[in-house]
Protein backbone atom coordinates (compact mmCIF):
# COMPACT_ATOMS: atom_id res chain seq x y z
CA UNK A 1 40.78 36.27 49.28
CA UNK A 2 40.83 32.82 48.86
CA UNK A 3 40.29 30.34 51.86
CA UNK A 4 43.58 30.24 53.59
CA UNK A 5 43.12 26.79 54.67
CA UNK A 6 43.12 26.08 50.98
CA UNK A 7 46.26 27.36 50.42
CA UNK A 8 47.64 26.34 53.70
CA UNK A 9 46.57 22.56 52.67
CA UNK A 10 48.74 22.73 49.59
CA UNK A 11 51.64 24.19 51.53
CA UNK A 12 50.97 21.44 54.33
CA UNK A 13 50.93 18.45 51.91
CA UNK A 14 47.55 17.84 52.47
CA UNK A 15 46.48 17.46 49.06
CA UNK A 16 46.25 14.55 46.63
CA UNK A 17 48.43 14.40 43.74
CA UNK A 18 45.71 15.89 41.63
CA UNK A 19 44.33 18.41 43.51
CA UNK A 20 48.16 19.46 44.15
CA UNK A 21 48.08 19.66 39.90
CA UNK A 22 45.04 21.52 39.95
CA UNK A 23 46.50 24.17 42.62
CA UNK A 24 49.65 24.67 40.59
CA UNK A 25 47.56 24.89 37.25
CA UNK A 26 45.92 27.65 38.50
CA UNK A 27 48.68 29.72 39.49
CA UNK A 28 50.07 29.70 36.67
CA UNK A 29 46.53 30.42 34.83
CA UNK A 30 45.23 33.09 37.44
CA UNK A 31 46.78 35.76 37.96
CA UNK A 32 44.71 36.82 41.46
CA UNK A 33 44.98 33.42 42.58
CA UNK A 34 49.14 33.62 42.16
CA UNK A 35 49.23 37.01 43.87
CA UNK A 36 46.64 35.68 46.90
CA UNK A 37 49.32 32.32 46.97
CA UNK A 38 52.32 35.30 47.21
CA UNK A 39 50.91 37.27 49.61
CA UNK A 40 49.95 34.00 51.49
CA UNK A 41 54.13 32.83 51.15
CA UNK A 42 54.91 36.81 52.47
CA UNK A 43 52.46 36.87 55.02
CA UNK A 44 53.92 33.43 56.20
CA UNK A 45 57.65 34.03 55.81
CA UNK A 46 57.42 38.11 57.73
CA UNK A 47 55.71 36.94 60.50
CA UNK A 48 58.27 33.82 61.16
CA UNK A 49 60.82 36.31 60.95
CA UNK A 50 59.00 38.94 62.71
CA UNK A 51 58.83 36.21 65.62
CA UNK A 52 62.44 34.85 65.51
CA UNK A 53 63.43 38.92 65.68
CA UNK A 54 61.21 39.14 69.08
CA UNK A 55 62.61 36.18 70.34
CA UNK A 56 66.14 37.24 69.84
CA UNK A 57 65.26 40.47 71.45
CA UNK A 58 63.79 38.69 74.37
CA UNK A 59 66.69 36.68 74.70
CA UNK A 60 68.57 39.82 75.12
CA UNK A 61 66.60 41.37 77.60
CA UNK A 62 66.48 38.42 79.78
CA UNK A 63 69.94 38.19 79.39
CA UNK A 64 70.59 41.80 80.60
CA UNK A 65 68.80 41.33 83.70
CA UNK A 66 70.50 38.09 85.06
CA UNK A 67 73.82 39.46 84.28
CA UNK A 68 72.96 43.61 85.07
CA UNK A 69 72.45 43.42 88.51
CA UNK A 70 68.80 44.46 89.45
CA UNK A 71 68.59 46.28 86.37
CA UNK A 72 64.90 46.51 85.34
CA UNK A 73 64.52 44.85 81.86
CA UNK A 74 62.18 46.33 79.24
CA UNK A 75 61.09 44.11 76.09
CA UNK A 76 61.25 45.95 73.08
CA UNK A 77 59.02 45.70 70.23
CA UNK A 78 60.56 45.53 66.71
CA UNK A 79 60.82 48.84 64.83
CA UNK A 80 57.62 49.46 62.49
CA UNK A 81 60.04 50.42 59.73
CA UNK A 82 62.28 47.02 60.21
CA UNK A 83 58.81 45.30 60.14
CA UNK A 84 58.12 47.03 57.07
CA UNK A 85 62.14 46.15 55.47
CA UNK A 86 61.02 42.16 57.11
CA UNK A 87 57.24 42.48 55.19
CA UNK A 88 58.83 43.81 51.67
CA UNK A 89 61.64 41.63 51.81
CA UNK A 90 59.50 38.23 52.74
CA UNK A 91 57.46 39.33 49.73
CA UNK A 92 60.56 38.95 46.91
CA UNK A 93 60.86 35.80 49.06
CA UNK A 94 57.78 34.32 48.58
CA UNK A 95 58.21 35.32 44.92
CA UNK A 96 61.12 33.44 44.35
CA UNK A 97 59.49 30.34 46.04
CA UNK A 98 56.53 30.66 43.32
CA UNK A 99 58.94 30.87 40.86
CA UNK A 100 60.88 27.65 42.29
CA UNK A 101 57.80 25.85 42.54
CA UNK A 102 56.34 26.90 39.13
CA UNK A 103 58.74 26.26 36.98
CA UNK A 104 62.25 25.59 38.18
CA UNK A 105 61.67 22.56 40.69
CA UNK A 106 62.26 19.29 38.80
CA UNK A 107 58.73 17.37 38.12
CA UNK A 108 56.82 14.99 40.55
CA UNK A 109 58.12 10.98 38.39
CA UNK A 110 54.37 9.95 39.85
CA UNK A 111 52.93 13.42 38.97
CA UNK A 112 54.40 13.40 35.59
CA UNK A 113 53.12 9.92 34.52
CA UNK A 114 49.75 10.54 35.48
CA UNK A 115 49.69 13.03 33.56
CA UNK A 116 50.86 11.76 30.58
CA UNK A 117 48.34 8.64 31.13
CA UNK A 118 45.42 11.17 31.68
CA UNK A 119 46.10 12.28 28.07
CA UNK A 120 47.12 9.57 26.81
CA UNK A 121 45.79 6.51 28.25
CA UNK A 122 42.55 7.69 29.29
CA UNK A 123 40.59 5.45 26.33
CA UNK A 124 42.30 2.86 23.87
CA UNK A 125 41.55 3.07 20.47
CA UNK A 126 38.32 1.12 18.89
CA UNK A 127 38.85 -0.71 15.47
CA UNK A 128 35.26 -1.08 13.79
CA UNK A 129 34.53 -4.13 12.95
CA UNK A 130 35.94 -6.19 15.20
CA UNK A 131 34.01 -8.30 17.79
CA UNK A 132 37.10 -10.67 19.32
CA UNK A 133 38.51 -10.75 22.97
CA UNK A 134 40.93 -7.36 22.00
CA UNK A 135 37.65 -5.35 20.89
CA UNK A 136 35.89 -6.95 23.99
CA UNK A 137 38.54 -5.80 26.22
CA UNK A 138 39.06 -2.28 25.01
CA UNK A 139 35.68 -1.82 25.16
CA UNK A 140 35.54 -2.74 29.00
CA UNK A 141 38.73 -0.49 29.77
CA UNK A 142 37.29 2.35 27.85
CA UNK A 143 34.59 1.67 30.23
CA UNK A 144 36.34 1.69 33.16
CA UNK A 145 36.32 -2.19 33.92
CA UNK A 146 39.81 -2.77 34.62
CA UNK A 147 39.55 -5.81 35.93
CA UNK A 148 37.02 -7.33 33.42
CA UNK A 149 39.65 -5.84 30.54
CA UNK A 150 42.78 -7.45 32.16
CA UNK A 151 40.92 -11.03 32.09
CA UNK A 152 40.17 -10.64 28.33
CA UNK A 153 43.91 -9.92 27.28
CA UNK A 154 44.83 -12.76 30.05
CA UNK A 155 42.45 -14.89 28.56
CA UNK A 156 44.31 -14.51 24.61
CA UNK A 157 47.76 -14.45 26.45
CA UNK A 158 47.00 -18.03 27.73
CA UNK A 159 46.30 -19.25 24.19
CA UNK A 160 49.44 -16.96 22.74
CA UNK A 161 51.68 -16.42 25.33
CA UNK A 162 53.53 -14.06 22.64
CA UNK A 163 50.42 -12.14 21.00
CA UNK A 164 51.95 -8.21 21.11
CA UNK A 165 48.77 -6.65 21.64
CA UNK A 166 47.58 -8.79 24.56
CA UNK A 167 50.66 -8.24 26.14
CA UNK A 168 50.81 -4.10 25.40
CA UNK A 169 47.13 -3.94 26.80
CA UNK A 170 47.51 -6.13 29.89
CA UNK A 171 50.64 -3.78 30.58
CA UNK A 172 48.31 -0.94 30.30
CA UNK A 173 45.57 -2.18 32.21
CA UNK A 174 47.68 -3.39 34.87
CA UNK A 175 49.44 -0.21 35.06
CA UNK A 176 45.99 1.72 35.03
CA UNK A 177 45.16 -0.52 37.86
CA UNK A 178 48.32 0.34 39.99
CA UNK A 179 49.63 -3.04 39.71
CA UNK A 180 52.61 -1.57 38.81
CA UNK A 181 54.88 -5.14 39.22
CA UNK A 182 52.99 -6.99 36.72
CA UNK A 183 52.52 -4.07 34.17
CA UNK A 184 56.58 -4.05 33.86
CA UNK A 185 56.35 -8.22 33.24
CA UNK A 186 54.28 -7.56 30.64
CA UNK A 187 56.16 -4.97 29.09
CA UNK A 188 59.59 -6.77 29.36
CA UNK A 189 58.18 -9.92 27.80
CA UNK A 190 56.73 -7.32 25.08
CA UNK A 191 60.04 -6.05 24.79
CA UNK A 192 61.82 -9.15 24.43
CA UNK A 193 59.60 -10.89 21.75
CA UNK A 194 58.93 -8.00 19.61
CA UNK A 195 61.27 -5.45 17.98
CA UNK A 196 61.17 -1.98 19.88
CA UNK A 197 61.82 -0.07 16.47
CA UNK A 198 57.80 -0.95 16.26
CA UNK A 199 56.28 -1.25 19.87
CA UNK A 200 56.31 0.68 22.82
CA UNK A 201 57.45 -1.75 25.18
CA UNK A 202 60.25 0.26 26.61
CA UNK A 203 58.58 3.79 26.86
CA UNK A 204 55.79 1.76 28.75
CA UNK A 205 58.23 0.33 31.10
CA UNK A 206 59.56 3.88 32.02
CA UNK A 207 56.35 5.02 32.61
CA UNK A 208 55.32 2.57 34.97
CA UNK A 209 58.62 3.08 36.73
CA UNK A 210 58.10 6.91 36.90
CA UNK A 211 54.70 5.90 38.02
CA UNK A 212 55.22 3.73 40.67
CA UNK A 213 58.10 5.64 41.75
CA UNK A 214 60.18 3.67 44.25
CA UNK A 215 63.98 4.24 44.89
CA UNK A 216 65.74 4.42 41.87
CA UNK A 217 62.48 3.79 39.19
CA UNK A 218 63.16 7.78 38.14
CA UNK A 219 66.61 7.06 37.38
CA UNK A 220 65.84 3.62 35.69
CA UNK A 221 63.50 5.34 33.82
CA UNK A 222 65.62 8.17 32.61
CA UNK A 223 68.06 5.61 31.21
CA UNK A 224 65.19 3.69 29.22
CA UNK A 225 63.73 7.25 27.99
CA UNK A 226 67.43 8.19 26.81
CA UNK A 227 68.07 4.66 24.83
CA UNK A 228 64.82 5.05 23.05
CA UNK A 229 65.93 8.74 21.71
CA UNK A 230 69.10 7.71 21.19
CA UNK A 231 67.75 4.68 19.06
CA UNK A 232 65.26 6.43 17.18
CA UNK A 233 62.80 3.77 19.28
CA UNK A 234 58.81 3.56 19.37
CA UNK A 235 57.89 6.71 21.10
CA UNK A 236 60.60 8.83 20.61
CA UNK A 237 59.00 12.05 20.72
CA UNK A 238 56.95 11.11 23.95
CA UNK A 239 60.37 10.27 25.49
CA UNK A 240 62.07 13.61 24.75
CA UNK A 241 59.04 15.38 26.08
CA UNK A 242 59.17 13.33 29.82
CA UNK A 243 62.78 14.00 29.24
CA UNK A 244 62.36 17.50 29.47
CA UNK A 245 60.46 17.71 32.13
CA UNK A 246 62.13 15.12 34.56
């Protein structure tokens, strides 16, 4: 069986938004795993009950012998085939809980845009030929240099405060980098100086809202994903999918 403080971890809220992905992933893609993570939920839930059963019948016992006089008080121990009624139903119990968890409880906002910028954001697209401050900077982000990428785009935004691609990559970089404040000023003024039927500007600002995920952002975001469906907006289809799933 699998390590039961693995499990227990998950259960605790131990884990890390991706190893929490990774967990559920394979639940739903191994079958042993799912019925070790079951038995683990049954286990759990029949021997809570199993103890709030023994502690009502203590109760009762102790009860008894205050109020019956010098009676002599005997703790009884639940009935193996009530144990067995607890075990069985703890199991369609846990069941139902996999069942919530899988596929029935709403998505994670943060957990769904990371997902969504692990497949989609991972690497920005290369244009041969080119050898400007854009190449130079998608070439550092596809690298990992964050930092170094955000200073190119900076760097052309401070010559053309209005240059759409500067502004869409510094969004994206800044989101990457968690700076999730400045990725949404970029992707309002993007928004505001370009027209929406052609850039992404609004799907980028729900993202980073889903993302950053304080107070209201999931809501906020929900209302941005709607208007660019309902407007036939950049992004369309990558809005109804988040949709979906929010």
């Amino acid at each position: 069986m699998e390590s039961l403080e693995y499990i227990d971890a998950y259960f605790g809220g131990e884990f890390p938004p991706e190893e929490a992905s990774r967990f559920e992933k394979r639940i739903q893609e191994d079958p042993a795993f799912a019925d070790e993570v079951a038995y683990y939920l049954g286990a759990l839930s029949a021997a809570r009950e199993a103890n709030r059963t023994e502690r009502k019948e203590r109760f009762r016992e102790l009860y008894k012998e205050g109020a019956g006089k010098g009676r002599t008080a005997t703790v009884r121990r639940m009935n193996p085939r009530k144990w067995l009624a607890v075990t069985a139903a703890a199991a369609v119990l846990a069941m139902i809980v996999l069942a919530w968890l899988l596929y029935l409880r709403p998505a994670n906002p943060a957990r769904l845009a990371e997902g969504y910028i692990r497949q989609n954001l991972a690497s920005l697209p290369v244009k041969m030929g080119r050898g400007d401050s854009l190449a130079t900077g998608i070439g550092l982000y596809n690298s990992g240099k964050f930092a170094e990428a955000l200073q190119q785009y900076e760097g052309l935004l401070r010559a053309d405060s209005l240059n759409p691609t500067a502004l869409n990559y510094a969004g994206i970089v800044s989101l990457r980098m968690e700076n999730y404040d400045k990725a949404l000023d970029y992707f309002i003024r993007l928004q505001h100086h370009t027209d929406p039927h052609v850039n992404p500007a609004l799907f980028y600002q729900a993202l980073t809202l889903l993302k950053r995920n304080y107070a209201g952002d999931s809501d906020h975001a929900k209302q941005l994903l709607r208007q660019i469906v309902e407007n036939d907006l950049n992004k369309k289809v990558d809005a109804q999918e988040l949709l979906g799933k929010l």
